[in-house]
C-alpha atoms as a PDB file:
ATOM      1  CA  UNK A   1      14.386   4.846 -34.437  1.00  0.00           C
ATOM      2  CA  UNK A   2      11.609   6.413 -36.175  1.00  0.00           C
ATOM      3  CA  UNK A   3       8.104   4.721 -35.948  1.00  0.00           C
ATOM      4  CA  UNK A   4       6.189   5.231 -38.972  1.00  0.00           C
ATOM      5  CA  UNK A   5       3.692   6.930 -37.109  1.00  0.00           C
ATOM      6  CA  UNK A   6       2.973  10.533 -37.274  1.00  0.00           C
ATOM      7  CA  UNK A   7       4.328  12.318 -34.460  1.00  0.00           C
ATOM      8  CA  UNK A   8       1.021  13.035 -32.655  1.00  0.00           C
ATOM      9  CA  UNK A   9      -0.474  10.071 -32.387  1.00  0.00           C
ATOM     10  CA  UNK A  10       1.085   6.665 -30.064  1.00  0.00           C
ATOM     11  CA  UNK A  11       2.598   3.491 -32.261  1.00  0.00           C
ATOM     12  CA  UNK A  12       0.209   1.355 -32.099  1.00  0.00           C
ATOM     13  CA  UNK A  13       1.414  -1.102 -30.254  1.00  0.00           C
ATOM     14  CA  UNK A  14       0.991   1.011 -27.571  1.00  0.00           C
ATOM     15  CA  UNK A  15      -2.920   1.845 -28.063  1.00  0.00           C
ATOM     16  CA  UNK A  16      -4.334  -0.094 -25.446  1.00  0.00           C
ATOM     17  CA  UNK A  17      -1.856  -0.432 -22.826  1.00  0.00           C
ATOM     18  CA  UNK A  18      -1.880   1.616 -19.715  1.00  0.00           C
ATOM     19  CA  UNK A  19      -4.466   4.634 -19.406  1.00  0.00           C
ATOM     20  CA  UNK A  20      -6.226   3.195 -22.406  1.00  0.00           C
ATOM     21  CA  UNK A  21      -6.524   0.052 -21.190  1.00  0.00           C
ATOM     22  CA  UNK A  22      -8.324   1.459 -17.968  1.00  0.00           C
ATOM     23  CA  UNK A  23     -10.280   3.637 -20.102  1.00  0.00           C
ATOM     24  CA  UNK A  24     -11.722   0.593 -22.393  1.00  0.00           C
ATOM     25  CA  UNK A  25     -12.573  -1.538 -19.125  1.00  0.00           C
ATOM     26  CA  UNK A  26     -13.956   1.330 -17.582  1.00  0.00           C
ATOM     27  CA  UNK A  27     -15.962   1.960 -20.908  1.00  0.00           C
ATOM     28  CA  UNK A  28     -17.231  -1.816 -20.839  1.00  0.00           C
ATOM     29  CA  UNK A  29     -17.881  -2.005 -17.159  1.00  0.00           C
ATOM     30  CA  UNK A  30     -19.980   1.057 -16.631  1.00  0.00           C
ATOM     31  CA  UNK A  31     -22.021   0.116 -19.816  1.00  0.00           C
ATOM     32  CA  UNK A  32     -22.541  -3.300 -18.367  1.00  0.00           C
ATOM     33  CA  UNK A  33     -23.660  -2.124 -15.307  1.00  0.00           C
ATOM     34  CA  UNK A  34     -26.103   0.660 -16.878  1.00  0.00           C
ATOM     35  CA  UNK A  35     -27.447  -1.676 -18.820  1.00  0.00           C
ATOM     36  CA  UNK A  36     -28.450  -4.101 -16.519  1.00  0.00           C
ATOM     37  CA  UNK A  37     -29.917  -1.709 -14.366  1.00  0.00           C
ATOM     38  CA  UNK A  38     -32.055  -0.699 -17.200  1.00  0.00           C
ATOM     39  CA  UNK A  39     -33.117  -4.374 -18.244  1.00  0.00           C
ATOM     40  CA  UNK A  40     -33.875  -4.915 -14.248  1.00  0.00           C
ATOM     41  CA  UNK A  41     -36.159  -1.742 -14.446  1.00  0.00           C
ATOM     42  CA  UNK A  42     -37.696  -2.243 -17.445  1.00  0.00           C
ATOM     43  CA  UNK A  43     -38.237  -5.871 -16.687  1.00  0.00           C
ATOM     44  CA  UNK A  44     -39.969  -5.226 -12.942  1.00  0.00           C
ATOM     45  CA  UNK A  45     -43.516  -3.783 -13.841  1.00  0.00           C
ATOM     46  CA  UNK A  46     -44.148  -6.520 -16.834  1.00  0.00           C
ATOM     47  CA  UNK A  47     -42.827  -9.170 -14.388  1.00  0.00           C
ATOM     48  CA  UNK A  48     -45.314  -7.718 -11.205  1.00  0.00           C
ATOM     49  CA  UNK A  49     -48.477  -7.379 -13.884  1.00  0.00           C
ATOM     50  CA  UNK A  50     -47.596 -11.611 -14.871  1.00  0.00           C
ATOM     51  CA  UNK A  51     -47.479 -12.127 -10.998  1.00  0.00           C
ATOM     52  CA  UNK A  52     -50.644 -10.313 -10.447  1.00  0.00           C
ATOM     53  CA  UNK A  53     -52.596 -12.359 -13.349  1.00  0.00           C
ATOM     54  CA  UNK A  54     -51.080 -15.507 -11.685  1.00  0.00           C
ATOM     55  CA  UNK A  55     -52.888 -14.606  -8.393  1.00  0.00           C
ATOM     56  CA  UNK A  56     -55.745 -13.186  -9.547  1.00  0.00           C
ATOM     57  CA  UNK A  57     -56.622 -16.354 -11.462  1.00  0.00           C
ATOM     58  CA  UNK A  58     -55.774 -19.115  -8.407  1.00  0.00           C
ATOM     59  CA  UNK A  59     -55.983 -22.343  -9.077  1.00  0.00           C
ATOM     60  CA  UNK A  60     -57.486 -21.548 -12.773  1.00  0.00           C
ATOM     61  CA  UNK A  61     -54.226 -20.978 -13.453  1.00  0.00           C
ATOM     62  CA  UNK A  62     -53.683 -24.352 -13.736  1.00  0.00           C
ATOM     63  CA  UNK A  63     -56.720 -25.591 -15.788  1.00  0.00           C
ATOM     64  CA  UNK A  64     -56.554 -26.045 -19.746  1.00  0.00           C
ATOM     65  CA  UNK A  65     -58.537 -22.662 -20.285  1.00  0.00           C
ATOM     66  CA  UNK A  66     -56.845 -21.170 -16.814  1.00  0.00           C
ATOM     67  CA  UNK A  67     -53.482 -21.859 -18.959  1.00  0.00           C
ATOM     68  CA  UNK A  68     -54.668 -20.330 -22.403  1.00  0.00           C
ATOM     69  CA  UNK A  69     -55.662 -17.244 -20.712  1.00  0.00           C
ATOM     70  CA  UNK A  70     -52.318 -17.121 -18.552  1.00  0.00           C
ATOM     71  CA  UNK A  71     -50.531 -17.400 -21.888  1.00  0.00           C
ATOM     72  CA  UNK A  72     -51.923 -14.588 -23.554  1.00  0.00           C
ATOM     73  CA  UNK A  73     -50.718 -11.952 -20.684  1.00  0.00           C
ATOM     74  CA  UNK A  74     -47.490 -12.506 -22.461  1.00  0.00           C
ATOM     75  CA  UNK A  75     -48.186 -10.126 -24.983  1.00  0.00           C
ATOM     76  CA  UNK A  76     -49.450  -7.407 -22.473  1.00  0.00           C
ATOM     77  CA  UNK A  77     -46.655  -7.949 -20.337  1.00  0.00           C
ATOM     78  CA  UNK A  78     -43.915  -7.488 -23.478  1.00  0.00           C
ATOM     79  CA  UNK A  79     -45.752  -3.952 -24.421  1.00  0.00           C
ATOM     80  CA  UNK A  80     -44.967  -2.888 -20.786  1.00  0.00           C
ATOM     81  CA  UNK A  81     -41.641  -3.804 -20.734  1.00  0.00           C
ATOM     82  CA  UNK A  82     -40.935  -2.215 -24.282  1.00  0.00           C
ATOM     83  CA  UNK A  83     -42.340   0.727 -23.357  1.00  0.00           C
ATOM     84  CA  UNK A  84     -40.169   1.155 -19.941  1.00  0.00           C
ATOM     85  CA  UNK A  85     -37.005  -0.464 -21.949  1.00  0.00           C
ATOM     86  CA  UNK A  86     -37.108   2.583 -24.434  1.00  0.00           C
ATOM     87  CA  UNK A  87     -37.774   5.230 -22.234  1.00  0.00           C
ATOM     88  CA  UNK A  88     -35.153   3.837 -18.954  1.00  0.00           C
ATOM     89  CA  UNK A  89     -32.404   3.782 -22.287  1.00  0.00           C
ATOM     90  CA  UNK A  90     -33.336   6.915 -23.535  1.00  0.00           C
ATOM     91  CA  UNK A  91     -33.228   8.404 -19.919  1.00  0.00           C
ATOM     92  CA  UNK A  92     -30.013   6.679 -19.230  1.00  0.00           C
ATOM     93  CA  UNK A  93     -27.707   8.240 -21.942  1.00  0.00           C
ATOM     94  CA  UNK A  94     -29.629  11.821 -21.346  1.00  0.00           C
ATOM     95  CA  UNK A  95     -28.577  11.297 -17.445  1.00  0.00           C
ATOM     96  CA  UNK A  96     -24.696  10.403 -18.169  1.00  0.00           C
ATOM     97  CA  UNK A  97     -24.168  12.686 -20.632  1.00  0.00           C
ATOM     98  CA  UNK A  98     -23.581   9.503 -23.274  1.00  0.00           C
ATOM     99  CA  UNK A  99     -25.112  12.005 -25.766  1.00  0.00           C
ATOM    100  CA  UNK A 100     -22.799  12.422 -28.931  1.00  0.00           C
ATOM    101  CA  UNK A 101     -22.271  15.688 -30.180  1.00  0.00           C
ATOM    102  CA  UNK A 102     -21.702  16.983 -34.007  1.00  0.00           C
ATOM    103  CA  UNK A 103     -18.403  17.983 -34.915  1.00  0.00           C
ATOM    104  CA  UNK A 104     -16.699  15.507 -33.331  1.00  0.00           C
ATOM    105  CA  UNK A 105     -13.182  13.999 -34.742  1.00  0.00           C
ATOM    106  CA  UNK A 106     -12.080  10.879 -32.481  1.00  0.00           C
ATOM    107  CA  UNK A 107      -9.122   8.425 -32.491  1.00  0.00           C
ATOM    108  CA  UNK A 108     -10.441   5.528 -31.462  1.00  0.00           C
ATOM    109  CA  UNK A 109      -6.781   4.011 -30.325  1.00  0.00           C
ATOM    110  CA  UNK A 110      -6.806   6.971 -27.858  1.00  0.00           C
ATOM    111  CA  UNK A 111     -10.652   6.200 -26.274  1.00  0.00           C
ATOM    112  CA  UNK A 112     -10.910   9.435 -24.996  1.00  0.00           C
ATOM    113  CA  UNK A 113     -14.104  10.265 -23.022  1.00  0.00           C
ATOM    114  CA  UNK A 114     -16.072  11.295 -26.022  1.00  0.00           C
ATOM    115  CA  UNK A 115     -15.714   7.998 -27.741  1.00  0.00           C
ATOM    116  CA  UNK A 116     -16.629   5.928 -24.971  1.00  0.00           C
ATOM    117  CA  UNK A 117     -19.747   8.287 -24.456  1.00  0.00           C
ATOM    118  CA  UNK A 118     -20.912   7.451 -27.949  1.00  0.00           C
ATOM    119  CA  UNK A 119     -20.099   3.601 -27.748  1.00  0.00           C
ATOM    120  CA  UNK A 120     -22.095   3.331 -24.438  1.00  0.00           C
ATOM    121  CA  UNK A 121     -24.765   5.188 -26.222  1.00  0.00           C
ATOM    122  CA  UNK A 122     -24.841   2.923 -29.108  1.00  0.00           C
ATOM    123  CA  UNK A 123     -24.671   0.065 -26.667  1.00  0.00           C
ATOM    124  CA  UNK A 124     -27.776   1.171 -24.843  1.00  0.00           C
ATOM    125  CA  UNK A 125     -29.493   1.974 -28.345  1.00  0.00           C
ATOM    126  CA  UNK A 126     -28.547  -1.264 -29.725  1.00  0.00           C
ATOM    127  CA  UNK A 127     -30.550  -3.493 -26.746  1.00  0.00           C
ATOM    128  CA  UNK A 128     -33.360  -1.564 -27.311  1.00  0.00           C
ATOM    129  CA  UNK A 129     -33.097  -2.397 -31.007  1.00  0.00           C
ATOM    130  CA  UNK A 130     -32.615  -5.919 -30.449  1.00  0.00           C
ATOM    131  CA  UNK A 131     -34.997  -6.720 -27.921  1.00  0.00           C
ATOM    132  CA  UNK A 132     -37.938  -4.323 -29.132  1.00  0.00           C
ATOM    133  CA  UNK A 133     -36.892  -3.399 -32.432  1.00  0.00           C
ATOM    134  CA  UNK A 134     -38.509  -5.418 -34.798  1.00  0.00           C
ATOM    135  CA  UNK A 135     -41.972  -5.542 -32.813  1.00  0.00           C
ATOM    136  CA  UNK A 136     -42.533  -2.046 -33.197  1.00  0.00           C
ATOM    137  CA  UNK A 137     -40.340  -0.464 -36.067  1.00  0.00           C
ATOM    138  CA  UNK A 138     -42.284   1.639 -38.424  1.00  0.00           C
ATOM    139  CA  UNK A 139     -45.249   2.698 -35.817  1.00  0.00           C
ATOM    140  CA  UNK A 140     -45.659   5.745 -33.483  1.00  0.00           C
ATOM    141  CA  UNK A 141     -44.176   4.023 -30.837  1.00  0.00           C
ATOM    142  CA  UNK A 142     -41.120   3.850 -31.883  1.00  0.00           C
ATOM    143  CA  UNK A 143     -40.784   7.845 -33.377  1.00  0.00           C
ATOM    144  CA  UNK A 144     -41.308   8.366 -29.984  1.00  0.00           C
ATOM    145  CA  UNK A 145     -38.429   6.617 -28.647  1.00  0.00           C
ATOM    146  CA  UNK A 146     -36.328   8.336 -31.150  1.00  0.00           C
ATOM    147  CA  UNK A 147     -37.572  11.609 -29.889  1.00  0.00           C
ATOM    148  CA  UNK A 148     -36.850  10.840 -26.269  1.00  0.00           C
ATOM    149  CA  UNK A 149     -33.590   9.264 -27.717  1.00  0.00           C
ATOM    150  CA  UNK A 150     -32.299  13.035 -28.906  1.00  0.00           C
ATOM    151  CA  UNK A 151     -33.336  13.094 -32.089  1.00  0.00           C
ATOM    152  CA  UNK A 152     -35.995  16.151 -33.667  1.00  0.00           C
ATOM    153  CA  UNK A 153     -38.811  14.841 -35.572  1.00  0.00           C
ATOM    154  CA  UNK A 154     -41.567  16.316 -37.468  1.00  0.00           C
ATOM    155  CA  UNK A 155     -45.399  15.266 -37.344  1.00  0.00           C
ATOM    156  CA  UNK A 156     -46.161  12.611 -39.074  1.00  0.00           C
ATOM    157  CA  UNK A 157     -42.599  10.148 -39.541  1.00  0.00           C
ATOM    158  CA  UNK A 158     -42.695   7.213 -40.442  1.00  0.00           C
ATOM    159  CA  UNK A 159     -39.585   4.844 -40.240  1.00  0.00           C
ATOM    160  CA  UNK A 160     -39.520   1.722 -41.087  1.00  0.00           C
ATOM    161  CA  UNK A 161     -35.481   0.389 -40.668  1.00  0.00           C
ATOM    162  CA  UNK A 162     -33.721  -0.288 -37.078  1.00  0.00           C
ATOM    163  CA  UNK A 163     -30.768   0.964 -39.188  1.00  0.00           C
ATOM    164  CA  UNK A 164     -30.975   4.230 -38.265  1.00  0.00           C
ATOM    165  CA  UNK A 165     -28.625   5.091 -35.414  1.00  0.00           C
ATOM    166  CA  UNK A 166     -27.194   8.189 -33.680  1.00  0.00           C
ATOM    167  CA  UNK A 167     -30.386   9.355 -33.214  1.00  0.00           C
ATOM    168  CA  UNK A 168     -29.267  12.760 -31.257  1.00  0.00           C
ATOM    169  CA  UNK A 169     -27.717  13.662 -34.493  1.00  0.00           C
ATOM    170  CA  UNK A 170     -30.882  14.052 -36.406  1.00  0.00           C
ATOM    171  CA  UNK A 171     -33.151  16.166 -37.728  1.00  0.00           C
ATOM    172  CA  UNK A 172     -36.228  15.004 -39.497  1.00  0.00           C
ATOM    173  CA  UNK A 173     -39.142  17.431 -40.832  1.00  0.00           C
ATOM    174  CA  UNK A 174     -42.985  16.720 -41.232  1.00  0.00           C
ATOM    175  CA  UNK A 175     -44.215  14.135 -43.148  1.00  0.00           C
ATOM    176  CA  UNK A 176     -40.696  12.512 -43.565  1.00  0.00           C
ATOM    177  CA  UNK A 177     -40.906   8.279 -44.559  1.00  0.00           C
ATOM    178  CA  UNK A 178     -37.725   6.021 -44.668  1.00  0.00           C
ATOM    179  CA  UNK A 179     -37.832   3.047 -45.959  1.00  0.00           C
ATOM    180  CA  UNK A 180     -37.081  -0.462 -44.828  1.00  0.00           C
ATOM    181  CA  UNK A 181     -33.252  -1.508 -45.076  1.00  0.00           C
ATOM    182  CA  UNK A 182     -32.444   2.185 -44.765  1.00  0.00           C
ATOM    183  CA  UNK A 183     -28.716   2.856 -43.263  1.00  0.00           C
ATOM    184  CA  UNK A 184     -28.665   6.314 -41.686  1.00  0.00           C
ATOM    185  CA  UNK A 185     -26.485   7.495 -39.157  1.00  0.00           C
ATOM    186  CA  UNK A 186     -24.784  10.569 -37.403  1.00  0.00           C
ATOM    187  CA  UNK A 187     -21.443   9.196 -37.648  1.00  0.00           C
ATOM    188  CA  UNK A 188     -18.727   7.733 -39.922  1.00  0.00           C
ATOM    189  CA  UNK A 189     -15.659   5.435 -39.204  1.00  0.00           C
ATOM    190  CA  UNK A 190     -12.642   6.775 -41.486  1.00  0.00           C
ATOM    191  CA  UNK A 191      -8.699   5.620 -40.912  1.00  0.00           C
ATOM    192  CA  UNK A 192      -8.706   4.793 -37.274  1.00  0.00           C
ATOM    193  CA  UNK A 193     -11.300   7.827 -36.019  1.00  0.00           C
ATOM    194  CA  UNK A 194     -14.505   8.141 -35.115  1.00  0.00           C
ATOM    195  CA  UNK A 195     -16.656  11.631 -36.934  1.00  0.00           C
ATOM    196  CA  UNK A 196     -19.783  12.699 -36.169  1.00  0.00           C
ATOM    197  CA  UNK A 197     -22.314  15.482 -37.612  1.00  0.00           C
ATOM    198  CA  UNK A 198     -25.814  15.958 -38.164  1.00  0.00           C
ATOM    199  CA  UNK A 199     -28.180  14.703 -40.813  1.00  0.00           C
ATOM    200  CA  UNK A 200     -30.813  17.122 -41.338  1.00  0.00           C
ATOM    201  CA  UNK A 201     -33.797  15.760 -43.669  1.00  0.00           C
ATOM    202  CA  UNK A 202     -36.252  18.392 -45.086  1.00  0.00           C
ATOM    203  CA  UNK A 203     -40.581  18.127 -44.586  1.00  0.00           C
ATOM    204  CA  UNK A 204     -41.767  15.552 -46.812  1.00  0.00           C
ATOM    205  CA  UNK A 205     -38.371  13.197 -47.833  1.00  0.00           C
ATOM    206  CA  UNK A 206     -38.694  10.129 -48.044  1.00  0.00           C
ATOM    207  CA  UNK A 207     -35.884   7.595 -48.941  1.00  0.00           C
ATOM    208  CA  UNK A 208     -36.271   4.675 -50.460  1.00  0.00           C
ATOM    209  CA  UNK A 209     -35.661   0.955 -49.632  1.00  0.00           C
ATOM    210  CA  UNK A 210     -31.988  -0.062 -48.779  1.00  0.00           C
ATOM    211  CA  UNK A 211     -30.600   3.378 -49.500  1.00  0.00           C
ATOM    212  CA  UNK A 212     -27.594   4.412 -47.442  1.00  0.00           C
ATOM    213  CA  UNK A 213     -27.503   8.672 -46.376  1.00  0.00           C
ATOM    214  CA  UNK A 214     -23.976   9.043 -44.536  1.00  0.00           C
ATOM    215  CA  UNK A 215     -22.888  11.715 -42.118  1.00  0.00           C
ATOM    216  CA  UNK A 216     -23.239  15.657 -42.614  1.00  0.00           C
ATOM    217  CA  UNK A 217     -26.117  15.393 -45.494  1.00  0.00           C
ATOM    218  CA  UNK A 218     -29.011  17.813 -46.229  1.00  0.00           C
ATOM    219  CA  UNK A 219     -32.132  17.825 -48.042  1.00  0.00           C
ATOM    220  CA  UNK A 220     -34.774  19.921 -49.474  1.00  0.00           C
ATOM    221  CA  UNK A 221     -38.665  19.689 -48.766  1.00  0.00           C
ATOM    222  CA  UNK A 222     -40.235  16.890 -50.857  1.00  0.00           C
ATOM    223  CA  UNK A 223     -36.617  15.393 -51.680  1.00  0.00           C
ATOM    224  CA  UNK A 224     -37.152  11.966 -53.132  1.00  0.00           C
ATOM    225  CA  UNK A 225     -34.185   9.512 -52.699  1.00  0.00           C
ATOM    226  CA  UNK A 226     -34.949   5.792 -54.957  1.00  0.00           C
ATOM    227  CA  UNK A 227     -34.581   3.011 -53.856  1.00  0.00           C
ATOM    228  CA  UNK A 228     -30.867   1.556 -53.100  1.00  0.00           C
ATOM    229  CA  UNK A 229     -29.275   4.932 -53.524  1.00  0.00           C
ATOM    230  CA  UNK A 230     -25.876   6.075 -52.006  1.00  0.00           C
ATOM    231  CA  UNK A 231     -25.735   9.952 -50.922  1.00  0.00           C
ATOM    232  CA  UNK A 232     -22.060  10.331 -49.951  1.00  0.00           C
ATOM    233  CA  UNK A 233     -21.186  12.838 -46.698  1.00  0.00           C
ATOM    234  CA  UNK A 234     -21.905  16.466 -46.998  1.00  0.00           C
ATOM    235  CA  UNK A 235     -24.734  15.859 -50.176  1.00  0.00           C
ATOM    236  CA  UNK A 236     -26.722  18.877 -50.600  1.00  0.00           C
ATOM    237  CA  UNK A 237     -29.817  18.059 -52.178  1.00  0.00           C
ATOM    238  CA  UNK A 238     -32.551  20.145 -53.794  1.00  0.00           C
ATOM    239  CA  UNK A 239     -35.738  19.984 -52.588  1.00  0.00           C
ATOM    240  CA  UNK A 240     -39.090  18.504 -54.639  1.00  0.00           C
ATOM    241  CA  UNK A 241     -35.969  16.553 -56.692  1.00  0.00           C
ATOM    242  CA  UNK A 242     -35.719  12.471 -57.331  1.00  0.00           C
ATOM    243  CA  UNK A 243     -32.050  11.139 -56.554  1.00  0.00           C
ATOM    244  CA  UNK A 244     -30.686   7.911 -57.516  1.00  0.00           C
ATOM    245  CA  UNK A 245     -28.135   5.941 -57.851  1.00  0.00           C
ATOM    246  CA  UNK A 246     -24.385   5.347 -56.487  1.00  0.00           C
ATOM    247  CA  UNK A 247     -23.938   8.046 -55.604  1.00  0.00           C
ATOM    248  CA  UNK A 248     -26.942   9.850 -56.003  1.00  0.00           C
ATOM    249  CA  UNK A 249     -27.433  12.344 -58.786  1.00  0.00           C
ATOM    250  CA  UNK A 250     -30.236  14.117 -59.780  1.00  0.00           C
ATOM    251  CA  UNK A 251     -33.016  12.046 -61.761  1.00  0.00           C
ATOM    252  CA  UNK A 252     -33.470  14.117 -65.421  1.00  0.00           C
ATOM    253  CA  UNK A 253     -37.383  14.851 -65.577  1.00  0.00           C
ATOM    254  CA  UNK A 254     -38.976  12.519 -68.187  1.00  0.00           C
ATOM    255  CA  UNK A 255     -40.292  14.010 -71.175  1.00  0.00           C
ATOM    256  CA  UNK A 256     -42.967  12.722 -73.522  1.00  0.00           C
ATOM    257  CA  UNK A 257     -42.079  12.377 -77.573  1.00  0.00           C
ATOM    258  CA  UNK A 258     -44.271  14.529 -79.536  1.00  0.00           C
ATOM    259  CA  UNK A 259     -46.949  11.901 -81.017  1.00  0.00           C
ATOM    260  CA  UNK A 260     -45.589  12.342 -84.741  1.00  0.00           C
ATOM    261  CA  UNK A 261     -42.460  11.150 -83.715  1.00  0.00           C
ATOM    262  CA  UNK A 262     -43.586   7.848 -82.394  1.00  0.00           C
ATOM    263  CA  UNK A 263     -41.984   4.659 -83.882  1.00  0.00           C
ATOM    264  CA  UNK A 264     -44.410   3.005 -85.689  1.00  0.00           C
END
């Protein structure tokens, strides 16, 4: 009796069941277990720099002022663990390979070994969003994760949304700002699989405040994208051009009425 279901693919009451069962606890375990390895890591030399401001302060430690200045080696202590959280993630998915790669067409009932790759890499990207994230979003610090993360930047970025994933699967030239609220990604979820491909922004872009750039898009230098604009997959757009809208077409250049013609 026929199925429904195309001939290549399983019914799918038979998706996880069996090999893809092993596959998804298998995908889950080895993430967990990554992971916590990398929180352990990361959390060591903050925890050993709050031990050795415990000791080196004695029985101050205890005093009213003792306690003040015990308090503020919180701070210190968070900026070491961010800074060994994003690099032990970034290290992580370069080590196992958890990489994505463009060009890739998945079916997620089947969780083959490329899809649990890039869900272990979004895990590990994810924590590191979470937990560090919103401290240090839209400063150096965090361009420089990206970078170590996979992804080629310019001089000069500026990003100011934790919405940007996928970072291996992007390309950003100089002077390049996105805004806050931005969703921008290197891969797309469409009837049960799983694409990736990379989104390449030209020098100088910059797009604006809640816009959302999906997979396989290109721009020009000096693109300018306004603000809550939609640039469907595989956009092309012109350099030193303003796009808006849903979806994005190109802004008509504003032209000035001859003084004569002015309404009185």
């Amino acid at each position: 009796m026929s199925t429904g279901q195309p001939p290549h693919e399983a019914p799918a009451h038979e998706s996880w069941r069996g090999t893809r069962a092993l596959r998804f606890a298998w995908t889950l375990a080895s993430a967990f277990v990554v992971e916590s390895l990398v929180i352990g890591l990361a959390v060591l030399p903050a925890a050993l720099f709050f031990k050795q401001h415990v000791l080196w302060m004695g029985d101050l430690a205890l005093a009213p002022p003792g306690l003040l200045f015990l308090a503020m080696a919180f701070l210190p202590a968070y900026l070491i663990f961010a800074a060994c959280l994003m690099a032990l993630s970034a290290g992580a998915s370069k080590l196992f390979g958890w990489r994505p790669r463009p060009g890739a067409d998945m079916r997620i009932a089947d969780l083959e070994p490329a899809l649990a790759n890039w869900a272990r890499y979004g895990i590990l990207n994810h924590v590191v969003r979470v937990l560090v994230g919103p401290a240090l979003r839209n400063t150096p610090v965090w361009v420089w994760y990206m970078r170590a993360n996979g992804a080629r930047i310019g001089r000069r970025v500026w990003i100011n949304s934790l919405d940007v994933t996928d970072h291996c699967l992007l390309e950003l030239g100089d002077d390049v700002v996105i805004g806050a609220g931005v969703h921008l990604s290197g891969h797309t979820v469409e009837r049960g699989r799983v694409r990736t491909a990379l989104v390449r922004l030209g020098a100088g872009t910059v797009v604006g405040v809640s816009c959302h750039v999906e997979i396989d898009v290109e721009t020009g230098p000096g693109c300018q994208i306004g603000s809550l604009a939609m640039v469907p997959k595989g956009s092309r757009l012109k350099g030193h051009t303003t796009y808006v809208g849903v979806p994005v077409h190109e802004l008509a250049p504003v032209t000035k009425a001859p003084i004569g013609d002015a309404v009185p």
